[in-house]
Protein backbone atom coordinates (compact mmCIF):
# COMPACT_ATOMS: atom_id res chain seq x y z
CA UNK A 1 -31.81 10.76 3.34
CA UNK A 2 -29.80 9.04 0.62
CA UNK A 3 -27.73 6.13 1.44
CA UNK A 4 -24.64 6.69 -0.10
CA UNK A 5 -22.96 3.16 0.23
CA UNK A 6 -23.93 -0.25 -0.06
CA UNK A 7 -22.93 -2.93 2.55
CA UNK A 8 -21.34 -4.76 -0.04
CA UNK A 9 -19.14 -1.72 -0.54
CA UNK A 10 -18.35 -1.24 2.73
CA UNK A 11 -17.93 -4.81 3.07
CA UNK A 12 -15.33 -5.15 0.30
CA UNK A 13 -12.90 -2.10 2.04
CA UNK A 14 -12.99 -4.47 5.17
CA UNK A 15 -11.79 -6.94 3.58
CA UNK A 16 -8.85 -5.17 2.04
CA UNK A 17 -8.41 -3.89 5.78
CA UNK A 18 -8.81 -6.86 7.31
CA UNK A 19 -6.12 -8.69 4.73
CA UNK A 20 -3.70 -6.09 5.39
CA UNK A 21 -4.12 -6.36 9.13
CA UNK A 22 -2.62 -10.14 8.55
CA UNK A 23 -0.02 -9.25 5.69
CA UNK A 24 1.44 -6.89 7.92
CA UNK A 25 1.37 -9.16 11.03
CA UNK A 26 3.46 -11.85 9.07
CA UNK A 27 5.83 -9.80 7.80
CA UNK A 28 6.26 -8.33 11.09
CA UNK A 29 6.64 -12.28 12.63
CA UNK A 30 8.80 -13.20 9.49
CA UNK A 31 11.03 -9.59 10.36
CA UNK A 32 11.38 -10.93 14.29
CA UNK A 33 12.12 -14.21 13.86
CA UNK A 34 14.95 -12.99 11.62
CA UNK A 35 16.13 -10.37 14.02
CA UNK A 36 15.64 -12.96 16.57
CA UNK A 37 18.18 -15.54 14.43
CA UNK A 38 20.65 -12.91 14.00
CA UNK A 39 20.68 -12.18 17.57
CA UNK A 40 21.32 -15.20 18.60
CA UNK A 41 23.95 -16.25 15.96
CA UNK A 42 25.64 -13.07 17.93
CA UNK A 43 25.68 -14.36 21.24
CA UNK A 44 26.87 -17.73 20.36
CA UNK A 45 29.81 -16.10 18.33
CA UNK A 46 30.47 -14.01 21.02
CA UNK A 47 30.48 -16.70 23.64
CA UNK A 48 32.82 -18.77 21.47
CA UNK A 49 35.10 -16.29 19.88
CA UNK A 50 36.51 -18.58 17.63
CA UNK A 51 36.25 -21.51 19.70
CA UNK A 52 35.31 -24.90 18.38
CA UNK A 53 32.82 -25.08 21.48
CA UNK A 54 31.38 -22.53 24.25
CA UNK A 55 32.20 -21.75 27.75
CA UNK A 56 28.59 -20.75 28.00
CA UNK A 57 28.40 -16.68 29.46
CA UNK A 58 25.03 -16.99 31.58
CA UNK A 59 27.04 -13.44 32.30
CA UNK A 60 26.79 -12.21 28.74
CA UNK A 61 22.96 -13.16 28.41
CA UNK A 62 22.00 -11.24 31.74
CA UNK A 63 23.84 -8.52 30.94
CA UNK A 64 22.37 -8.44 27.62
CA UNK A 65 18.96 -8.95 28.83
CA UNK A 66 19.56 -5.98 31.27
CA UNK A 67 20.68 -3.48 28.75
CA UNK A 68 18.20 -4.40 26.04
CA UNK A 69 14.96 -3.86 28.62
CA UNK A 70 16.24 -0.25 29.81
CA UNK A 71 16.84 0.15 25.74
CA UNK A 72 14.20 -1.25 23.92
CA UNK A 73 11.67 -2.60 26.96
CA UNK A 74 9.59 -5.50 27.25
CA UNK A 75 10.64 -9.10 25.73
CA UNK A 76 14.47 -8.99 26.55
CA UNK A 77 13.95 -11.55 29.23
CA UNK A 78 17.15 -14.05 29.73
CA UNK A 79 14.68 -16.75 29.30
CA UNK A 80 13.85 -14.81 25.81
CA UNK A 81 17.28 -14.25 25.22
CA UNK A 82 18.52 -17.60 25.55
CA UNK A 83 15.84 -18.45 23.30
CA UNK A 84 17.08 -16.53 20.62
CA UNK A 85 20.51 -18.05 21.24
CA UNK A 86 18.35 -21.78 20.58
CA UNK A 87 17.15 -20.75 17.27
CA UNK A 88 20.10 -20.29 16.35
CA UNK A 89 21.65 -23.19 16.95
CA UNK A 90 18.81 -25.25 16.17
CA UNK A 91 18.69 -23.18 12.73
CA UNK A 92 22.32 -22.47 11.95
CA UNK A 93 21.26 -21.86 8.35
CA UNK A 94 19.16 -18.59 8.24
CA UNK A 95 17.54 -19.96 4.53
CA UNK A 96 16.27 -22.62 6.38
CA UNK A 97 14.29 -20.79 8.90
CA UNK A 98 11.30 -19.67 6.86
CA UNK A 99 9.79 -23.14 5.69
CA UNK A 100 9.98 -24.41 8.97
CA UNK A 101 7.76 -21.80 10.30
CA UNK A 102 3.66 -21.35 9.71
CA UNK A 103 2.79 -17.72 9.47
C-alpha cells in the first residue's frame, strides 16, 4: 500500500494544531481576566454607591456567589468573588492589566 503522507506533513498540521490550542487558551485567559476586572469594578461600585469609601457587603458577595453558581456553575466561589473584587482595586486602570500579566 501507498503511503500517502509524510511525517513531516503530518508533523507540520500538528503544529498549526498545537499553536492554536495555545492562541486560543490566551485569548480565553486574556477574555477572563477582563471579565473578571469588570466584575469586580461592579461590586466595588455597588458596595460604595458613590461613596468616597466602602461599608464592605460580605452580603452582596455571598449573594452574588450564590446566584452566579446556580447560573453559570463552578468558579463563583466568595473566595473567587472577592478575588475579582481585588483585581480590581489592585488594577483600577483596566489598560494596565495586560502587561502585568504573562500569558
Amino acid at each position: 500500500m501507498k503511503k500517502l503522507m509524510s511525517q513531516k506533513f503530518y508533523t507540520d498540521v500538528c503544529s498549526i494544531l498545537e499553536g492554536t490550542k495555545v492562541s486560543i487558551s490566551k485569548a480565553i485567559n486574556s477574555e477572563m481576566v477582563k471579565a473578571y476586572w469588570e466584575i469586580g469594578k461592579k461590586i466595588v461600585e455597588e458596595e460604595q454607591k458613590g461613596k468616597g469609601r466602602a461599608q464592605y457587603g460580605e452580603n452582596l458577595i455571598k449573594e452574588l456567589s450564590r446566584k452566579l453558581g446556580c447560573d453559570y456553575g463552578k468558579g463563583f466561589s466568595a473566595t473567587n468573588i472577592k478575588n475579582m473584587r481585588q483585581l480590581y482595586l489592585f488594577f483600577p486602570t483596566k489598560n494596565k492589566l495586560r502587561p502585568e500579566f504573562s500569558w
